[in-house]
C-alpha atoms as a PDB file:
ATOM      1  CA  UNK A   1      25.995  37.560   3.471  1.00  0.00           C
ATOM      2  CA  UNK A   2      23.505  36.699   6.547  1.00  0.00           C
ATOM      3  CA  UNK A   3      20.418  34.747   5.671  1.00  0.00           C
ATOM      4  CA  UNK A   4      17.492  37.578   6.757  1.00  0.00           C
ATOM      5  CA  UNK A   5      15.500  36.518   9.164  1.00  0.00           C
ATOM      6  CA  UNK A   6      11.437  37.510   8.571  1.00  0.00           C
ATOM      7  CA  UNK A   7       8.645  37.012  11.047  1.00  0.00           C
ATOM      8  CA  UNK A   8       7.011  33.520  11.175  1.00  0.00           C
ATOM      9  CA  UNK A   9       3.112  34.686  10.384  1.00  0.00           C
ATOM     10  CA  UNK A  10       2.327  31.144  10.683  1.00  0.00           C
ATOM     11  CA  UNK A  11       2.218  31.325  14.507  1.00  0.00           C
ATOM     12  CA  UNK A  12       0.059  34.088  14.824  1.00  0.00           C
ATOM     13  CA  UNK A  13      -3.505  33.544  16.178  1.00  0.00           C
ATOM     14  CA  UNK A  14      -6.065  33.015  13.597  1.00  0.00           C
ATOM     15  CA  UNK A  15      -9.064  35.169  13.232  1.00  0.00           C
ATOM     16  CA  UNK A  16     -11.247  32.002  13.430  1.00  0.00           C
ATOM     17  CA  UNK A  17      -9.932  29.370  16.316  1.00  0.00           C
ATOM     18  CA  UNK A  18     -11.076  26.407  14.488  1.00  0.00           C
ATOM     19  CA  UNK A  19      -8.544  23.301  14.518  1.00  0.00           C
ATOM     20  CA  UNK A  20      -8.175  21.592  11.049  1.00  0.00           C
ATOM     21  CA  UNK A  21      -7.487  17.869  10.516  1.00  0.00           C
ATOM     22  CA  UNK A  22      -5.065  17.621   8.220  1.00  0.00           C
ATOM     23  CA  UNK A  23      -2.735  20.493   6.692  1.00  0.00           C
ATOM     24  CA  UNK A  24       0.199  19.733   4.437  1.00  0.00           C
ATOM     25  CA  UNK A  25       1.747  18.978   0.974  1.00  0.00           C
ATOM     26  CA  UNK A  26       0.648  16.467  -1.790  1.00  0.00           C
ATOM     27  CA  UNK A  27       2.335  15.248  -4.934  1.00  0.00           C
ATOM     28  CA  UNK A  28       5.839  15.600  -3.754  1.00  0.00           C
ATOM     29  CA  UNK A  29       8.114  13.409  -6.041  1.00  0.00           C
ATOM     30  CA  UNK A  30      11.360  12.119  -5.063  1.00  0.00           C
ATOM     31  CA  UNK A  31      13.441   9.460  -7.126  1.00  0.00           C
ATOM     32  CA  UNK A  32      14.710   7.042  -4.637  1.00  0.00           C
ATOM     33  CA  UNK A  33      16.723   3.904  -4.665  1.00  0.00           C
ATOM     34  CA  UNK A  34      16.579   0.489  -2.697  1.00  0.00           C
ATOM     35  CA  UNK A  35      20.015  -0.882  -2.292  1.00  0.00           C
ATOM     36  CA  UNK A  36      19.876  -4.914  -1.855  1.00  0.00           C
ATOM     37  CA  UNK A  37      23.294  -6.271  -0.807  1.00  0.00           C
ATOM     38  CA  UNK A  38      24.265  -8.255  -3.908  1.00  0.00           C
ATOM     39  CA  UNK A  39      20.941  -7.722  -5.641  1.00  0.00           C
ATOM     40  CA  UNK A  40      20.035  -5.685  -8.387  1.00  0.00           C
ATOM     41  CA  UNK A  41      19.036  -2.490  -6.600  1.00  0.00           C
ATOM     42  CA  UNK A  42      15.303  -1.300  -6.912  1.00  0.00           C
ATOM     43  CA  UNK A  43      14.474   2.345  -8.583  1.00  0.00           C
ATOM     44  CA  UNK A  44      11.243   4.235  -7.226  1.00  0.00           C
ATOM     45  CA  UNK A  45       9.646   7.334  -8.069  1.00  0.00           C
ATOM     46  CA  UNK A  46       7.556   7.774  -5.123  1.00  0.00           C
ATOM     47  CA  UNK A  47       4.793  10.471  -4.583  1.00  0.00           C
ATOM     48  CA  UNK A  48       4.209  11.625  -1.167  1.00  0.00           C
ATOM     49  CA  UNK A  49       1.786  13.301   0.430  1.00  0.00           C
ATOM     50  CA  UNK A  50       2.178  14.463   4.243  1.00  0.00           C
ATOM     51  CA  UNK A  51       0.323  16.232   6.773  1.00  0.00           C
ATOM     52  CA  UNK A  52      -0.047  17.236  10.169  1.00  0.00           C
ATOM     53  CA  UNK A  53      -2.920  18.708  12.544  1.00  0.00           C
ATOM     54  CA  UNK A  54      -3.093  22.149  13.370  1.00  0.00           C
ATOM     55  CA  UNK A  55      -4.458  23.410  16.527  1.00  0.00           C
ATOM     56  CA  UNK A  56      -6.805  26.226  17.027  1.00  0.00           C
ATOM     57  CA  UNK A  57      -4.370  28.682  18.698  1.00  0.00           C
ATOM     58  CA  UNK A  58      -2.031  29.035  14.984  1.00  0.00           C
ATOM     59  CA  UNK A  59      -2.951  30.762  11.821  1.00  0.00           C
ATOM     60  CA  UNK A  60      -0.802  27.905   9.528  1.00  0.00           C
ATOM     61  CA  UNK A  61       1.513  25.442   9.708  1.00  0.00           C
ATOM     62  CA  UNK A  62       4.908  25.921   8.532  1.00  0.00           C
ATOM     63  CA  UNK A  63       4.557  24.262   5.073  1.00  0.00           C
ATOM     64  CA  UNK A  64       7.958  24.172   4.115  1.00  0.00           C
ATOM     65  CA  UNK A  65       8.785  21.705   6.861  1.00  0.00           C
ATOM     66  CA  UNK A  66       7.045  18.477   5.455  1.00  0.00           C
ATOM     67  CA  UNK A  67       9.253  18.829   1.914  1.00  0.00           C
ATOM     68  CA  UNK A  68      12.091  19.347   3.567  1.00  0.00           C
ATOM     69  CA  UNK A  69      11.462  16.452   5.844  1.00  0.00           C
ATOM     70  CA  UNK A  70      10.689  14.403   2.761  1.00  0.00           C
ATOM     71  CA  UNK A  71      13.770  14.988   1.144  1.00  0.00           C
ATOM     72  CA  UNK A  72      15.527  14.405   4.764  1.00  0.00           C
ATOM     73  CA  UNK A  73      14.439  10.904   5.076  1.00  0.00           C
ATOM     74  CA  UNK A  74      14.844  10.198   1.665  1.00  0.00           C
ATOM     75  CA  UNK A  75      19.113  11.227   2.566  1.00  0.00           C
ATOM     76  CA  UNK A  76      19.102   9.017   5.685  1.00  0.00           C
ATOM     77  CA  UNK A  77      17.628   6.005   3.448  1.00  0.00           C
ATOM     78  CA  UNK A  78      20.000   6.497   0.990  1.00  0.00           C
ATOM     79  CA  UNK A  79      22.975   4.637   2.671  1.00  0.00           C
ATOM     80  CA  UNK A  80      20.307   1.677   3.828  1.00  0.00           C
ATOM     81  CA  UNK A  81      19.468  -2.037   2.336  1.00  0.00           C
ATOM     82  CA  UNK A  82      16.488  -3.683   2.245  1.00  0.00           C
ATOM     83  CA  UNK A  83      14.662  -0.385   3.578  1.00  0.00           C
ATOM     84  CA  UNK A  84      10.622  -0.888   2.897  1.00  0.00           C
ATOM     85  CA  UNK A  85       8.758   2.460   1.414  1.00  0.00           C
ATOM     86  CA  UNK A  86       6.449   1.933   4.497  1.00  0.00           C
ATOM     87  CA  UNK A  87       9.085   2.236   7.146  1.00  0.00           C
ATOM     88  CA  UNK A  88      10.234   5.556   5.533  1.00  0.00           C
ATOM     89  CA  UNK A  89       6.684   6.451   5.740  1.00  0.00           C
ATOM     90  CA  UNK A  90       7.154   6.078   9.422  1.00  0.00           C
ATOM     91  CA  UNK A  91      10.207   7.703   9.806  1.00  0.00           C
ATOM     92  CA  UNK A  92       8.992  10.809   7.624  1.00  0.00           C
ATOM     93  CA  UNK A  93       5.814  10.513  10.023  1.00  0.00           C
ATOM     94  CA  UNK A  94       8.067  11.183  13.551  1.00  0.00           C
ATOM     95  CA  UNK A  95      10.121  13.868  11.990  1.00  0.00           C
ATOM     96  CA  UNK A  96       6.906  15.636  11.033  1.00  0.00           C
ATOM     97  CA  UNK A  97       6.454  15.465  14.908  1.00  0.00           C
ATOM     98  CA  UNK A  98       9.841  16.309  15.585  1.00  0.00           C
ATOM     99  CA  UNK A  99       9.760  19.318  12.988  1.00  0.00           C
ATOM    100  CA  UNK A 100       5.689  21.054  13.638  1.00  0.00           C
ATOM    101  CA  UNK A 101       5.992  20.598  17.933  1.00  0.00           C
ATOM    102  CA  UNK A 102       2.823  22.263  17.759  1.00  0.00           C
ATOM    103  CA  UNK A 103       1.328  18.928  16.369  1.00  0.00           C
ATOM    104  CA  UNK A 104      -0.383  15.720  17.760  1.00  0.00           C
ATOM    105  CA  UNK A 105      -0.358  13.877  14.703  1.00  0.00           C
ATOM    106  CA  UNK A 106       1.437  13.619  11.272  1.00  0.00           C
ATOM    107  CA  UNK A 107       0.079  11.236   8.423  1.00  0.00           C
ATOM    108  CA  UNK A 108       1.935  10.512   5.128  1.00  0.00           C
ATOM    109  CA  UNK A 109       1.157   8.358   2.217  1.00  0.00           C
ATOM    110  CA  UNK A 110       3.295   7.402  -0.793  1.00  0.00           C
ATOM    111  CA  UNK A 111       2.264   5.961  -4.048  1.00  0.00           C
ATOM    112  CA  UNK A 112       4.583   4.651  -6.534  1.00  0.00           C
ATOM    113  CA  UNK A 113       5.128   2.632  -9.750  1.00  0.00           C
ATOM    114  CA  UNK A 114       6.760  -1.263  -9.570  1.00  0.00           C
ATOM    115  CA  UNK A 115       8.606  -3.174 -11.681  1.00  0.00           C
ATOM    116  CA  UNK A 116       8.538  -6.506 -11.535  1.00  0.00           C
ATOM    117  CA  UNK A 117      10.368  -9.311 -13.573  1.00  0.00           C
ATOM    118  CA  UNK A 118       8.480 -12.456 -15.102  1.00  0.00           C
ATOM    119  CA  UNK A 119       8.552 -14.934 -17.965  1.00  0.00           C
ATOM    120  CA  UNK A 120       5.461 -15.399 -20.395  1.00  0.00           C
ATOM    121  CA  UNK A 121       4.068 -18.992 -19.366  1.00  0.00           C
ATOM    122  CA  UNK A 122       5.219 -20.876 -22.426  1.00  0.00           C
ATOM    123  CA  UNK A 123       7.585 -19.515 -24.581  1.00  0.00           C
ATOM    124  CA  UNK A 124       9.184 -18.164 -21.479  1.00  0.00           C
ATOM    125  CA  UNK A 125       9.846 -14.598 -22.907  1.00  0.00           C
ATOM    126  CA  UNK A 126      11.250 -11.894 -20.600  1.00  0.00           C
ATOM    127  CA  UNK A 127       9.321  -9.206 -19.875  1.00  0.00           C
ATOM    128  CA  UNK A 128       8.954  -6.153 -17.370  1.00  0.00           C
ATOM    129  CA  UNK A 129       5.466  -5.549 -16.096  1.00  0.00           C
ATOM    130  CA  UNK A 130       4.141  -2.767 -13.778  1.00  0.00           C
ATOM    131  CA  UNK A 131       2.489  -2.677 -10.645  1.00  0.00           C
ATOM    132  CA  UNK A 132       1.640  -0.067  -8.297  1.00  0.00           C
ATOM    133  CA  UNK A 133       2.473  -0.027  -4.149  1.00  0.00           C
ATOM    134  CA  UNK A 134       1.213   1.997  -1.696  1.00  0.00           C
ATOM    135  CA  UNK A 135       2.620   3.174   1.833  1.00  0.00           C
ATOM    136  CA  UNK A 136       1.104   4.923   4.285  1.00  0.00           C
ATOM    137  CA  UNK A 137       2.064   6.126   8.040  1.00  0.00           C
ATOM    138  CA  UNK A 138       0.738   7.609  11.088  1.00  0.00           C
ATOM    139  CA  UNK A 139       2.143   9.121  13.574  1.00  0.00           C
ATOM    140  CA  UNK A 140       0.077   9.945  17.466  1.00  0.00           C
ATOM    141  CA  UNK A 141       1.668  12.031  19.953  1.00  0.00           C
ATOM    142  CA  UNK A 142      -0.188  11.827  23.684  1.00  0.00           C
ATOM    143  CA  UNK A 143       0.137  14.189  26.275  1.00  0.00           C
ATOM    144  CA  UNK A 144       3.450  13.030  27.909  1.00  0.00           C
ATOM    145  CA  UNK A 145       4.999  13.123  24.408  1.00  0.00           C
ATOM    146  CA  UNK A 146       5.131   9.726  23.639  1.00  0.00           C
ATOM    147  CA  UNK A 147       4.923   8.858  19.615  1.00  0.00           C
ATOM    148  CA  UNK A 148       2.844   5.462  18.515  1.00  0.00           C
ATOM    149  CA  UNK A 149       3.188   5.220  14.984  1.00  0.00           C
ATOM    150  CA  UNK A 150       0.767   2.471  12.735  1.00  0.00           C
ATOM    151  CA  UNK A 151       2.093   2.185   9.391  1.00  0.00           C
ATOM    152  CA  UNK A 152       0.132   0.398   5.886  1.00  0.00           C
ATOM    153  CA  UNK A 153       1.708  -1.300   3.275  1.00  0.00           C
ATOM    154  CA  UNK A 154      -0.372  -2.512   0.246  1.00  0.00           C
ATOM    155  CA  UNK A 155       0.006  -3.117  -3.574  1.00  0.00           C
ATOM    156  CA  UNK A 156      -2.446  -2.781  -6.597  1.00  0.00           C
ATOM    157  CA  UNK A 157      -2.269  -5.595  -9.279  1.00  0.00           C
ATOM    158  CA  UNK A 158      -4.127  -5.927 -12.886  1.00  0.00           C
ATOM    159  CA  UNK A 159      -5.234  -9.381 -13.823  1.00  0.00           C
ATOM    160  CA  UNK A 160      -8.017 -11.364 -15.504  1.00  0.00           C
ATOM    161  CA  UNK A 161     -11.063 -12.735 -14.590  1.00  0.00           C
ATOM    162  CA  UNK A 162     -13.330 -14.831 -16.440  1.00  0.00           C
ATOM    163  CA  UNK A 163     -17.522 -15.000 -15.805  1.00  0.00           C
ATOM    164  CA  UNK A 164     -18.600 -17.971 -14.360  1.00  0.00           C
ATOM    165  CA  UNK A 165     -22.500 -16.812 -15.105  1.00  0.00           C
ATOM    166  CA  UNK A 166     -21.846 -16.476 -18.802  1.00  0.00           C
ATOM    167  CA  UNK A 167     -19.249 -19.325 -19.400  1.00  0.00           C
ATOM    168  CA  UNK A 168     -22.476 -22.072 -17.262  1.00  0.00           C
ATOM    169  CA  UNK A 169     -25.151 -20.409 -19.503  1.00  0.00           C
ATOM    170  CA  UNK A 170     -22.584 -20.849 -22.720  1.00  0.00           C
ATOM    171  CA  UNK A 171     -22.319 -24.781 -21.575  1.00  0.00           C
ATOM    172  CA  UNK A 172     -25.616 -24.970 -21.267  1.00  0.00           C
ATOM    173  CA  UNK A 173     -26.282 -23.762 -24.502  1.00  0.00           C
ATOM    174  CA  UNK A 174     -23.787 -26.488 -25.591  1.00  0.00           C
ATOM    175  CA  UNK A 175     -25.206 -28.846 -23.997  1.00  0.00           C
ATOM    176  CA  UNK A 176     -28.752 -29.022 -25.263  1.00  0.00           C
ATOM    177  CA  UNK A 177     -27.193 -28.816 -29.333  1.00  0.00           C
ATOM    178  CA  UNK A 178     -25.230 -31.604 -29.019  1.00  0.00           C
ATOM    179  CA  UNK A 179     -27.882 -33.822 -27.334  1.00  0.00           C
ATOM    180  CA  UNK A 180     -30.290 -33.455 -30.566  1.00  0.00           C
ATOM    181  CA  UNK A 181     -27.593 -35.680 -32.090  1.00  0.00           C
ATOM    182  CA  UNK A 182     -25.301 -37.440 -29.713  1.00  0.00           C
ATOM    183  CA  UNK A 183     -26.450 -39.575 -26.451  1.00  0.00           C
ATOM    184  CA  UNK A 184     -25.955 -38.042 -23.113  1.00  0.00           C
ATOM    185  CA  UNK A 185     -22.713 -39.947 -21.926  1.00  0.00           C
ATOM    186  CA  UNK A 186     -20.751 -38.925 -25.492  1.00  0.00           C
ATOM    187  CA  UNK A 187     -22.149 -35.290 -24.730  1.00  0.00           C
ATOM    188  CA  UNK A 188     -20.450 -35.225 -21.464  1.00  0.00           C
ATOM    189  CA  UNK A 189     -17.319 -36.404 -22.653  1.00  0.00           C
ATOM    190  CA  UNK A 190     -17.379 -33.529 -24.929  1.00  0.00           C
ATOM    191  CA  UNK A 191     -18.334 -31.064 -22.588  1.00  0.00           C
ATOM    192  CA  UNK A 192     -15.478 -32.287 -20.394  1.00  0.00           C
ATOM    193  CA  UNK A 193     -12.404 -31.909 -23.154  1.00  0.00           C
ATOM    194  CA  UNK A 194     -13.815 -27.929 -24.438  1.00  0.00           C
ATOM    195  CA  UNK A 195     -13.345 -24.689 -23.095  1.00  0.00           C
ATOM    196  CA  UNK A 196     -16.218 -22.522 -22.922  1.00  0.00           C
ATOM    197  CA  UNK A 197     -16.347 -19.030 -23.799  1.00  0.00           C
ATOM    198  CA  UNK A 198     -17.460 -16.565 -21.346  1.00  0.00           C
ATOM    199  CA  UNK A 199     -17.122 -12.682 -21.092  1.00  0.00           C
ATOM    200  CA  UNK A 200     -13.802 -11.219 -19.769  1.00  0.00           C
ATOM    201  CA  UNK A 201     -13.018  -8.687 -17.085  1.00  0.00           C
ATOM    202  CA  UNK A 202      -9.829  -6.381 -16.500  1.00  0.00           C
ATOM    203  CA  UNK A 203      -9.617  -6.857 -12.869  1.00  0.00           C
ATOM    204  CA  UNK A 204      -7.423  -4.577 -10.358  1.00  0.00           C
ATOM    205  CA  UNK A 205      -6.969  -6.103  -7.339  1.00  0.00           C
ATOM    206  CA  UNK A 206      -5.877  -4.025  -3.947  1.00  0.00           C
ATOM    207  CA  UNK A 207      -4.364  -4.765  -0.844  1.00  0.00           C
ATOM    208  CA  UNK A 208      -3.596  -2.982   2.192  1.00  0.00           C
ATOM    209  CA  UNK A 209      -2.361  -4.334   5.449  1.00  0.00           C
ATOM    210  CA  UNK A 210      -1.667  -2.311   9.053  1.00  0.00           C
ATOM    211  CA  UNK A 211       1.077  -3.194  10.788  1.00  0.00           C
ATOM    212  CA  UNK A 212       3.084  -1.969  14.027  1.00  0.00           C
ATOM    213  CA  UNK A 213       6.089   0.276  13.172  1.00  0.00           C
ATOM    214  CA  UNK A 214       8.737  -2.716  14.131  1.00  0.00           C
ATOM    215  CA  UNK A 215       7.076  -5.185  11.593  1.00  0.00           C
ATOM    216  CA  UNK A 216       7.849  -5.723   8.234  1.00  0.00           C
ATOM    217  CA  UNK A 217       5.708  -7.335   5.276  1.00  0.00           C
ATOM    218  CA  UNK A 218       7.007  -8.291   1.609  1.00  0.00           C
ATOM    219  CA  UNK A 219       5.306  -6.368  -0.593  1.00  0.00           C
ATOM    220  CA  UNK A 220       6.215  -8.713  -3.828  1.00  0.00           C
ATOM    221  CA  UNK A 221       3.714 -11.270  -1.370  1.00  0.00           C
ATOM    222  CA  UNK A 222       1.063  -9.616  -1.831  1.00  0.00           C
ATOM    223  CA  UNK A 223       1.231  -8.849  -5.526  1.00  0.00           C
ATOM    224  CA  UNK A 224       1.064 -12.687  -5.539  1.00  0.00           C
ATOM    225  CA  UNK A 225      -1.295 -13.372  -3.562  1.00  0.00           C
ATOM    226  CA  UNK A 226      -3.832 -10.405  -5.749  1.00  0.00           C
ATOM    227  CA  UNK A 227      -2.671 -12.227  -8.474  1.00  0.00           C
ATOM    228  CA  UNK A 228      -2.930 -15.534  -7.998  1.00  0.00           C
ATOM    229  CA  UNK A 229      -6.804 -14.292  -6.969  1.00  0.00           C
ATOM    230  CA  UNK A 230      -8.064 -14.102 -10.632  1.00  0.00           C
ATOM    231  CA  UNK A 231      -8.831 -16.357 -13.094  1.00  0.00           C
ATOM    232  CA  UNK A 232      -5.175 -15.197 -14.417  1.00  0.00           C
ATOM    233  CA  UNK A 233      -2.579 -13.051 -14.350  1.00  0.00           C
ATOM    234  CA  UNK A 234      -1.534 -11.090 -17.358  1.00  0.00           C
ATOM    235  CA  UNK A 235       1.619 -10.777 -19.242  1.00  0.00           C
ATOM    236  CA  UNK A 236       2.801  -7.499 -21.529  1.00  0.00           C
ATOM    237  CA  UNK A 237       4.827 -10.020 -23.818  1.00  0.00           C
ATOM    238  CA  UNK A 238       3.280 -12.602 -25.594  1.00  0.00           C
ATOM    239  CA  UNK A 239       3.365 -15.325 -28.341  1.00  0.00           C
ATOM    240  CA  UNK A 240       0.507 -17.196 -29.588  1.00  0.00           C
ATOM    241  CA  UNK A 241       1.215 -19.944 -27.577  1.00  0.00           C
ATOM    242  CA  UNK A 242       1.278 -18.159 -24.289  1.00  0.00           C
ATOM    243  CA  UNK A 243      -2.336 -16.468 -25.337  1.00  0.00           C
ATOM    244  CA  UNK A 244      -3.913 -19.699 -25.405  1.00  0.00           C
ATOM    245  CA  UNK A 245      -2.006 -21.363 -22.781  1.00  0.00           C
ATOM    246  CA  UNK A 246      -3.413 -17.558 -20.563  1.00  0.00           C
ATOM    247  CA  UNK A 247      -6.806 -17.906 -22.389  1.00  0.00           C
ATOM    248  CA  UNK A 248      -7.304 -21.568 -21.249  1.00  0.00           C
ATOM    249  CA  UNK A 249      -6.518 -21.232 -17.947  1.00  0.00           C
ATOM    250  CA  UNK A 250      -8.378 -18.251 -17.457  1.00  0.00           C
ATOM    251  CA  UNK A 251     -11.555 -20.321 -18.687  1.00  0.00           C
ATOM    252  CA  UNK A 252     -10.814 -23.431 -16.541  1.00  0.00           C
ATOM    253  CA  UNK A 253     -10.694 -20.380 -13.608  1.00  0.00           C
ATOM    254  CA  UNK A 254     -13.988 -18.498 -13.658  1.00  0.00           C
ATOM    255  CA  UNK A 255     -14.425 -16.008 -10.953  1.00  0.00           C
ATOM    256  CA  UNK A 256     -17.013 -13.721  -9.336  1.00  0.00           C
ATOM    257  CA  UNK A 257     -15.615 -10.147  -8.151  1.00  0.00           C
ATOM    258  CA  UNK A 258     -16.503 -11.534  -4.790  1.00  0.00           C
ATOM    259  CA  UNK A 259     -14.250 -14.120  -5.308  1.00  0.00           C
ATOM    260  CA  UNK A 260     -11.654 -12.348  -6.011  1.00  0.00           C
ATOM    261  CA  UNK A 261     -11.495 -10.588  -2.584  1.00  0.00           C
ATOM    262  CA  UNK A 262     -12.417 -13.918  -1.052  1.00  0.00           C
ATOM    263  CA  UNK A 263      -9.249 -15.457  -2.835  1.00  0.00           C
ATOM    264  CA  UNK A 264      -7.462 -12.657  -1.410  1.00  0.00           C
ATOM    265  CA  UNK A 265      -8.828 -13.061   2.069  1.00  0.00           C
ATOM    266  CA  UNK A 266      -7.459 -16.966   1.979  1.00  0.00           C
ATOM    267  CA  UNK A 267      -3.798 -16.192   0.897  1.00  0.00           C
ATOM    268  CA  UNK A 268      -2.924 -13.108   3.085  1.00  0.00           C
ATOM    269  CA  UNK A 269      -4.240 -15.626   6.100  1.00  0.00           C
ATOM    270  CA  UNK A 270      -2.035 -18.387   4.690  1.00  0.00           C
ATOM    271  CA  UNK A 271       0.644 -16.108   4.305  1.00  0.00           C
ATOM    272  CA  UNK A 272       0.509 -14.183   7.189  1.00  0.00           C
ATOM    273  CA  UNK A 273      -1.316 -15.442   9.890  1.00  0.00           C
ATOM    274  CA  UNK A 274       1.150 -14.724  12.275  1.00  0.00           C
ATOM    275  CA  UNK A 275       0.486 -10.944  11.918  1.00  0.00           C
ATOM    276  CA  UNK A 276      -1.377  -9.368  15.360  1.00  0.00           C
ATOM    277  CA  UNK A 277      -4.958  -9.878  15.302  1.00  0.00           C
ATOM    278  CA  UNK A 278      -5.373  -6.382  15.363  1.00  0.00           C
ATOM    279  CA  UNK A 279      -4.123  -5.865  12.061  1.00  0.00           C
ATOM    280  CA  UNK A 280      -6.131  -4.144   9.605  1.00  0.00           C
ATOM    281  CA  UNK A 281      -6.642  -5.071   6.233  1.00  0.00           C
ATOM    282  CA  UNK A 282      -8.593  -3.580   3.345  1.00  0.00           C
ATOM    283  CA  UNK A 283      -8.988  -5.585   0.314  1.00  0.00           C
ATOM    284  CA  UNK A 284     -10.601  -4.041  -2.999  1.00  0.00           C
ATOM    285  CA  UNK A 285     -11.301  -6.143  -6.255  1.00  0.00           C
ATOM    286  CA  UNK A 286     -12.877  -3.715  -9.364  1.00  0.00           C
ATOM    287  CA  UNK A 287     -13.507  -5.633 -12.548  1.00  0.00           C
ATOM    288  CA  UNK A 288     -13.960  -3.735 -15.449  1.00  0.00           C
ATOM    289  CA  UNK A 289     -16.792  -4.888 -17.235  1.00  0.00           C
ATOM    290  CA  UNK A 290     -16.581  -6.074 -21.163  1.00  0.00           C
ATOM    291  CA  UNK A 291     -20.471  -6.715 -21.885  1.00  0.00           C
ATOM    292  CA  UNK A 292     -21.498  -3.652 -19.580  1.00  0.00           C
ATOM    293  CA  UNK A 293     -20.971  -0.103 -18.856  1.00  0.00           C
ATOM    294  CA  UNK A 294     -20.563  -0.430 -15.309  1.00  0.00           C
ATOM    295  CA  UNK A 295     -17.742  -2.250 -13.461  1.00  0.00           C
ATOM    296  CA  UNK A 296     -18.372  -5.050 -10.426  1.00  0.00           C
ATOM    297  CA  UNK A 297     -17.173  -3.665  -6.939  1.00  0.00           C
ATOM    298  CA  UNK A 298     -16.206  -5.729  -4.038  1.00  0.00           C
ATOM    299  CA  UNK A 299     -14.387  -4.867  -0.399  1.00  0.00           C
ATOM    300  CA  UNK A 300     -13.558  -6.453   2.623  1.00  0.00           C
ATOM    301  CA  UNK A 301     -12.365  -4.522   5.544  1.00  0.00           C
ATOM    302  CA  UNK A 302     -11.570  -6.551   8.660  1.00  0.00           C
ATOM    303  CA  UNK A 303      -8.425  -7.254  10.966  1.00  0.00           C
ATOM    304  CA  UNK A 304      -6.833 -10.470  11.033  1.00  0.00           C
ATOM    305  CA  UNK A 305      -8.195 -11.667  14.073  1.00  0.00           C
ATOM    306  CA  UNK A 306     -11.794 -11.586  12.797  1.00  0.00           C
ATOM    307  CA  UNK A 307     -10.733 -12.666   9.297  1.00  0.00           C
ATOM    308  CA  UNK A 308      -9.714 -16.015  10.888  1.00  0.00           C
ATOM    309  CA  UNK A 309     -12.600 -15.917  13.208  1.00  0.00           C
ATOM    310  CA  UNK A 310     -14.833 -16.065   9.729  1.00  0.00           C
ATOM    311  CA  UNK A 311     -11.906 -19.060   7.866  1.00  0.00           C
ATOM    312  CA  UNK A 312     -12.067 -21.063  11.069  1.00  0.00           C
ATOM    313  CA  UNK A 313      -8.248 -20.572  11.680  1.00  0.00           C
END
């Protein structure tokens, strides 16, 4: 039986001729997996949004287009190794092109949950923890036809930080006790073998990096690289020994929120200061506050070439 064909309202003239920005789906899921050669394979469940512009002259864009070119890419990927979620942003981004020819540009982002393996620091039990990466894509089109497409990788990590403030004030505090009864030398050779207790934070850490279409960046990297910006990572398994050995370090690792992005800053540059200059990076450290209502915000939005400008590099 034929398929009936209806009338496509969509490119009708709109009663007001106003162009809109953006016009497309959100909260598209699709399961999706990474094949690896000889590795164990990686499982997503990515959310997408996409979009396109719509130009005054059309009543709507034809909205069925960006799911179907969502599921699309995720069938061409299929067959693929090592494929990164932000270079099937980029593809989705062209065939959104390819698919609304009224367009001039297509954007997509996808958001989705990470697994990633580790070992608790001392007892060395196995244990799965969760992280969340981010992909996002543009697409341009100019007036000759020609497609640039920018695409964003990043990753958002949960760690620990520890309050330098509070942990200076506690050793302070410390400090003049044990002078009322010990002389100042045996004093500091107490204060050197304690911890000192300080307030805690929850800290999420975010990355996100801009890179050309044709380059490629590791997004296990930079959940390092957030992590290794705290006073401490965290760990869903663990034994009393690998609390204190977590606890301890955390303490001998105070950190401001601004540190945190500064830590940040320092790795991706170490990492990947080969990158163009003209890479953009936005870095985003919350810490959730244990003594206060409010949580500590810090950012840092730069591209590479002025972030070594400011590091000297």
């Amino acid at each position: 039986m034929p398929i009936p064909e209806f009338p496509d309202t969509q490119d009708k003239a709109p009663k007001t001729p106003i162009s809109l920005t953006r016009v497309g789906v959100t909260g598209v899921k699709k399961l999706f997996k990474i094949n690896r050669g000889d590795k164990r394979p990686i499982i997503l469940l990515p959310t997408f949004n996409a979009f396109v512009d719509l130009p005054s002259t059309q009543k709507g864009v034809h909205m069925s287009r960006n799911p179907e070119a969502i599921t699309e890419i995720i069938d061409e990927s299929a067959n693929l190794d090592e494929i990164h979620l932000e270079s099937m942003c980029a593809n989705l981004v062209k065939k959104l092109l390819e698919k609304h020819e009224y367009a001039l540009k297509a954007e997509t982002e996808a958001r989705s949950e990470y697994i990633i393996n580790k070992y608790s620091p001392v007892t060395h039990k196995k244990t799965q923890e969760t992280t969340n990466i981010i992909a996002k894509a543009v697409a341009s089109k100019d007036e000759t036809g020609k497609i640039t497409v920018r695409k964003m990788i990043g990753a958002e990590v949960v760690g620990m930080t520890v309050c330098p403030c509070a942990q200076e004030s506690v050793e302070q505090d410390a400090k003049e006790k044990l002078l009322k009864f010990l002389d100042e030398d045996t004093t500091n050779k107490v204060l050197d073998a304690v911890t000192f207790a300080s307030h805690n934070q929850r800290g999420i850490g975010t990355i996100l990096l801009e890179v050309s279409e044709d380059q490629d960046v590791n997004v296990d990297d930079l959940i390092n690289i957030i992590q290794n910006s705290m006073s401490s990572p965290v760990c869903e398994i663990l034994k009393r020994p690998d609390e204190n050995k977590i606890v301890t370090n955390a303490h001998n690792n105070p950190v401001f929120v601004e540190d945190c992005v500064r830590n940040m800053v320092v790795g991706l540059l170490n990492k990947y200061s080969n990158l163009p200059e003209n890479s953009m990076v936005t870095i985003k450290q919350v810490n959730e506050e244990s003594i206060h209502q409010h949580n500590a915000y810090a950012e840092k939005v730069a591209s590479i070439g002025e972030l070594k400008q400011e590091n000297n590099m």
